[in-house]
Protein backbone atom coordinates (compact mmCIF):
# COMPACT_ATOMS: atom_id res chain seq x y z
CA UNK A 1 84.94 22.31 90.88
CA UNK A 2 87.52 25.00 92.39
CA UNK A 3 88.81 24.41 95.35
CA UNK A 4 89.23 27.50 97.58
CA UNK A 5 92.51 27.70 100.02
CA UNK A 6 91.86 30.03 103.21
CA UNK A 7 95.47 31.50 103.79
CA UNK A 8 96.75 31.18 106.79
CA UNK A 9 98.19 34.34 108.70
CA UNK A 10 101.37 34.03 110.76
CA UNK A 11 101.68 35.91 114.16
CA UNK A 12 104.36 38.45 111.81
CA UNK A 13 101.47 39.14 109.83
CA UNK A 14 99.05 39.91 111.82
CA UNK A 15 101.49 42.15 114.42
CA UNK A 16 102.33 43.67 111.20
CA UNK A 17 98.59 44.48 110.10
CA UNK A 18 97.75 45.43 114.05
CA UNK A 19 100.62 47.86 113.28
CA UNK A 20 99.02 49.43 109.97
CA UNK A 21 95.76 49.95 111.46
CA UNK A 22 97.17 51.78 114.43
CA UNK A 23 99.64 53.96 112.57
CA UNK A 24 96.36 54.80 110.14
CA UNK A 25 94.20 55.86 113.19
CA UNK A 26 97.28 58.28 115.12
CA UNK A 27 97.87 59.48 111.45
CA UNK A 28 93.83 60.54 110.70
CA UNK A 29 93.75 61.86 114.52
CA UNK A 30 97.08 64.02 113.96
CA UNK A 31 95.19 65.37 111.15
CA UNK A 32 92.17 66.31 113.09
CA UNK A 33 94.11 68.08 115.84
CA UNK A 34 96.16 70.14 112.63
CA UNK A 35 92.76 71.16 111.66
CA UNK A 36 91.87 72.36 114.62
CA UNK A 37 94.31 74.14 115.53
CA UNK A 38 94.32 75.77 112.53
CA UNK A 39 90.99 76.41 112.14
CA UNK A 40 91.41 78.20 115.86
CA UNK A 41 94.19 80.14 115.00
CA UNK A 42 92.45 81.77 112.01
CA UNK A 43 89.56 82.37 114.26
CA UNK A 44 91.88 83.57 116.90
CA UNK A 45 93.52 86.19 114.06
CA UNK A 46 90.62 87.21 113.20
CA UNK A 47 88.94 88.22 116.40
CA UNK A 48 92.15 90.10 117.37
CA UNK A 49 91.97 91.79 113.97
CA UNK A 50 88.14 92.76 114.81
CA UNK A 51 89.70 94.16 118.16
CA UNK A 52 92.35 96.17 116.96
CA UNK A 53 89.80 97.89 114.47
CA UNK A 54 87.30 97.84 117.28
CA UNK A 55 89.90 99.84 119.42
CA UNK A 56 91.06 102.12 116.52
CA UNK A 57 86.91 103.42 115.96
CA UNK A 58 86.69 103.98 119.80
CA UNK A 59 89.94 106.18 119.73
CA UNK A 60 88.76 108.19 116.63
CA UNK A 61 85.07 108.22 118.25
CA UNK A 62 86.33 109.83 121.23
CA UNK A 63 88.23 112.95 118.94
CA UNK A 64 86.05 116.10 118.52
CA UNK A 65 86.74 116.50 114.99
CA UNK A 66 85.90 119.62 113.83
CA UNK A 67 88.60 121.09 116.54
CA UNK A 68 91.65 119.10 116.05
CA UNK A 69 94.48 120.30 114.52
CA UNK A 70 95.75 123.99 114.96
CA UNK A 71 98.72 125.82 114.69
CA UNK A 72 102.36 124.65 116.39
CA UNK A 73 105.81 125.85 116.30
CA UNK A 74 108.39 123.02 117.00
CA UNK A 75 111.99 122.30 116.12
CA UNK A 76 113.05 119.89 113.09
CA UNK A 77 115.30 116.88 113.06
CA UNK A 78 117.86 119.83 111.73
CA UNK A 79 117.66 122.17 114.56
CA UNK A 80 115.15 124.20 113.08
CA UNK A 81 112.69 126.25 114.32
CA UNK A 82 109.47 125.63 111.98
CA UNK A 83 106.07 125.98 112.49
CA UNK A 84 102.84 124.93 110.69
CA UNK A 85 103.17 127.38 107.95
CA UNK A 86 106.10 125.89 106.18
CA UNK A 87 104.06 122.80 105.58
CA UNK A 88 101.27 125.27 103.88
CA UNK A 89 99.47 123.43 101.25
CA UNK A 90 100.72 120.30 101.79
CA UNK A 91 98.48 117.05 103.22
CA UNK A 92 99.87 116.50 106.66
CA UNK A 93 100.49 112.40 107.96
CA UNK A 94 101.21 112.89 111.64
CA UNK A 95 101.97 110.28 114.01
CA UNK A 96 103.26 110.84 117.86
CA UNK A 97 105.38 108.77 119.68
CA UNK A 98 109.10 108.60 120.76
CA UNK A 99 112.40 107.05 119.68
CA UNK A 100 112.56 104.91 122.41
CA UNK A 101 109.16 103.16 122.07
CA UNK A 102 109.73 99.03 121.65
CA UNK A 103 107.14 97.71 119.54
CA UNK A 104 104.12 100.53 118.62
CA UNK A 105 106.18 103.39 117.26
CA UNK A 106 107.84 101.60 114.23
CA UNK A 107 105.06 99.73 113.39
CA UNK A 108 102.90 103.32 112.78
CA UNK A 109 106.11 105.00 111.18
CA UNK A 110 106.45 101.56 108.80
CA UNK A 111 102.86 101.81 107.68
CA UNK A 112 103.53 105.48 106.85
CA UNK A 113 106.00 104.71 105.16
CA UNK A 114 104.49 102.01 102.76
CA UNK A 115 101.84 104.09 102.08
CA UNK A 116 104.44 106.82 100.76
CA UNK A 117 105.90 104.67 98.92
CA UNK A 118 102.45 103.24 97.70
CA UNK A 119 101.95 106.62 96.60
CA UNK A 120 105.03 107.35 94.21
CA UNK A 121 104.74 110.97 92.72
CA UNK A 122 101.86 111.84 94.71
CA UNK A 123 103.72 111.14 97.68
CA UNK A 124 105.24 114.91 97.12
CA UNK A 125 102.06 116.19 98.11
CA UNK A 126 102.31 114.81 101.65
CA UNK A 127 104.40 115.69 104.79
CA UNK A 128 104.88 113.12 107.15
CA UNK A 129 105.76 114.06 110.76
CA UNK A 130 106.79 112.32 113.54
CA UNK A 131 106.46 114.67 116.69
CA UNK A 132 108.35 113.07 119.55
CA UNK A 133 106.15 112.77 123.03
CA UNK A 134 109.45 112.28 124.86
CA UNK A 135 110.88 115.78 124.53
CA UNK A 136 113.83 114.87 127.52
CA UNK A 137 115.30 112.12 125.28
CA UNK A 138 114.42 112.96 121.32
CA UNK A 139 116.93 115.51 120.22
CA UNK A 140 117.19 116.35 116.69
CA UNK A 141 119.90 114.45 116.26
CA UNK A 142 118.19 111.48 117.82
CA UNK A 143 114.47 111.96 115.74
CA UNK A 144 116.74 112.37 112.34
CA UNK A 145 119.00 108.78 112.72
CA UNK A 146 115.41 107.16 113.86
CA UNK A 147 113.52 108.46 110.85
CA UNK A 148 116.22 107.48 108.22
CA UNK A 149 115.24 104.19 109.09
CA UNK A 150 111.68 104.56 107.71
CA UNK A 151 111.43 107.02 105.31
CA UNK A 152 113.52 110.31 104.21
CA UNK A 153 110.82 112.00 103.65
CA UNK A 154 109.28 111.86 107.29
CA UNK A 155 110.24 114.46 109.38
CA UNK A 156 110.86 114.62 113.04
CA UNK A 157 109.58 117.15 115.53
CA UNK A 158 110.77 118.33 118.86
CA UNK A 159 110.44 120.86 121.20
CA UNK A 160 110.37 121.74 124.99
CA UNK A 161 107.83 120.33 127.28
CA UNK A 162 105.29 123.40 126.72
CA UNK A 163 105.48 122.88 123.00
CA UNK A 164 105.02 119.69 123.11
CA UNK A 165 102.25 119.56 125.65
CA UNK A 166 100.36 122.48 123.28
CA UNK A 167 100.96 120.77 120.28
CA UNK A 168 99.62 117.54 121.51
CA UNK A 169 96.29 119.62 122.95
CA UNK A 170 95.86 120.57 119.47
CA UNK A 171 95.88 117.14 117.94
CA UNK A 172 94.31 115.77 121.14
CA UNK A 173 97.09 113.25 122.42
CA UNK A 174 97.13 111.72 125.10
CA UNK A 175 100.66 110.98 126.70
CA UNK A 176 102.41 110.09 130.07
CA UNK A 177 105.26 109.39 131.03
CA UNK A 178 106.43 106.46 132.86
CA UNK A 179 108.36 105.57 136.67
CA UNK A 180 111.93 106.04 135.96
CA UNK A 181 114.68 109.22 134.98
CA UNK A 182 116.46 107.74 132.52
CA UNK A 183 114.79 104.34 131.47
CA UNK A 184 111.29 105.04 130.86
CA UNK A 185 108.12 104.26 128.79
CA UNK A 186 105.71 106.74 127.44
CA UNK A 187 102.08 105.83 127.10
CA UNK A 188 100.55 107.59 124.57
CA UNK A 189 97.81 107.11 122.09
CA UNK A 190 98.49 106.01 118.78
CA UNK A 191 96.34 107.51 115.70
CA UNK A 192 98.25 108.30 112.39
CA UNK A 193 96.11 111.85 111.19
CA UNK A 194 95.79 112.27 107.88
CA UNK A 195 95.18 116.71 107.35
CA UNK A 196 94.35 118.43 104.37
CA UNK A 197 95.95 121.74 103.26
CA UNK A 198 93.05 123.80 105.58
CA UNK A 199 93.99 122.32 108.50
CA UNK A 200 90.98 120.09 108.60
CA UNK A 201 91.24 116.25 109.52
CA UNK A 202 90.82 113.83 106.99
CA UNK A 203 91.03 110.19 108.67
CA UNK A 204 92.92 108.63 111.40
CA UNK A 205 94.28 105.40 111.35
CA UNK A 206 95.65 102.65 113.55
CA UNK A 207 99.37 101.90 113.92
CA UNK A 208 98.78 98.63 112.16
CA UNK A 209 96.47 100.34 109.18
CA UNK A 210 96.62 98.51 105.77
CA UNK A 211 98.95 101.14 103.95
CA UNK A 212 96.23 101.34 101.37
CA UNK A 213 94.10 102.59 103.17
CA UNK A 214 95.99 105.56 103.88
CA UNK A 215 96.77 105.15 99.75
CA UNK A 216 92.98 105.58 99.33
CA UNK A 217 91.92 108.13 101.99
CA UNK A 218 94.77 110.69 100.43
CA UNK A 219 93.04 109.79 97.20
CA UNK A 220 89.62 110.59 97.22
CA UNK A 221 90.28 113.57 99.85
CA UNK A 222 92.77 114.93 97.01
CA UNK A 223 89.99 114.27 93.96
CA UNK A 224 87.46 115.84 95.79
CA UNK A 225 89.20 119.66 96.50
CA UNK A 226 90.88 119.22 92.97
């Protein structure tokens, strides 16, 4: 017959197991506060996602489409006086905005300039512009050191106040300036416009747009009047 011997637990023992058990439990509840926070977060990322898309339909949904665009005569990043015309038969990416903008401006000139690069050889066939809304402040001088951040291949528009304010009518812009002379904001909307070689509007796009999509709106508008 076997004889079975009960162990006796010291006080070091059991402290020690009261210890285990209680690192266990903040260890499985520091685990279910990670998951929800990251479960919130996604949720969070995706509703402002759903937002920013939301916002960027009710901006294009506002545009009259079949009148935007028209003709413009402005001054390059050079000091040149060009107009329209020398961008004849050419896609047009436009984006407005100013050099001085904090945050909105170089995102929308960054996601043109993926896309151009997204687009390699085809990338000839486009012209992006950046056409300054802060006429006072973007010289030529200033719009060509700000672009040469992005992209060579985006060129900067200025102008006087009438040009600008005519040019913006075209592409229906909104844009006002801020309290201040010197140290100012500009609110203004921010669409990127993809134009074909007519004149005629393509798409429009958020600041934030997925280059590709840019990458596939060229595209199919470029297979369809080849």
């Amino acid at each position: 017959m076997r004889f079975f011997h009960k162990r006796k637990f010291s006080r070091k023992d059991k402290y020690l197991a009261r210890w285990g058990v209680l690192h266990l439990f903040i260890a499985f509840l520091a685990g279910v506060a990670l998951t929800v926070c990251v479960v919130a977060l996604q949720a969070h990322r995706a509703q402002v996602g759903m937002q920013e898309m939301a916002g960027a339909a009710a901006n294009d949904g506002a545009l009259d489409r079949d009148k935007l665009g028209g003709p413009f005569t402005l001054t390059n990043q050079d000091g040149k006086i060009v107009s329209d015309r020398d961008f004849a038969g050419r896609y047009l990416l436009i984006y407005f905005g100013y050099t001085f903008c904090p945050d909105i401006c170089p995102t929308g000139l960054q996601s043109m300039s993926r896309a151009l690069d997204e687009l390699k050889g085809d990338a000839d066939k486009i012209q992006p512009l950046f056409i300054t809304v802060d006429p006072a402040r973007d010289t030529p001088q200033r719009l060509k050191d700000y672009n040469s951040a992005f992209n060579p291949r985006i060129v900067g528009l200025t102008g006087s106040a009438e040009q600008i304010a005519a040019v913006a009518k075209e592409y229906q812009v909104y844009y006002e300036k801020g309290e201040g002379d010197e140290d100012y904001e500009v609110d203004h909307s921010t669409l990127i416009y993809l134009m074909n070689p007519a004149g005629k509007l393509v798409a429009t796009f958020g600041e934030e747009t997925d280059p590709q999509a840019i990458v596939a709106a060229f595209k199919k508008a470029s297979d369809t009047h080849s």
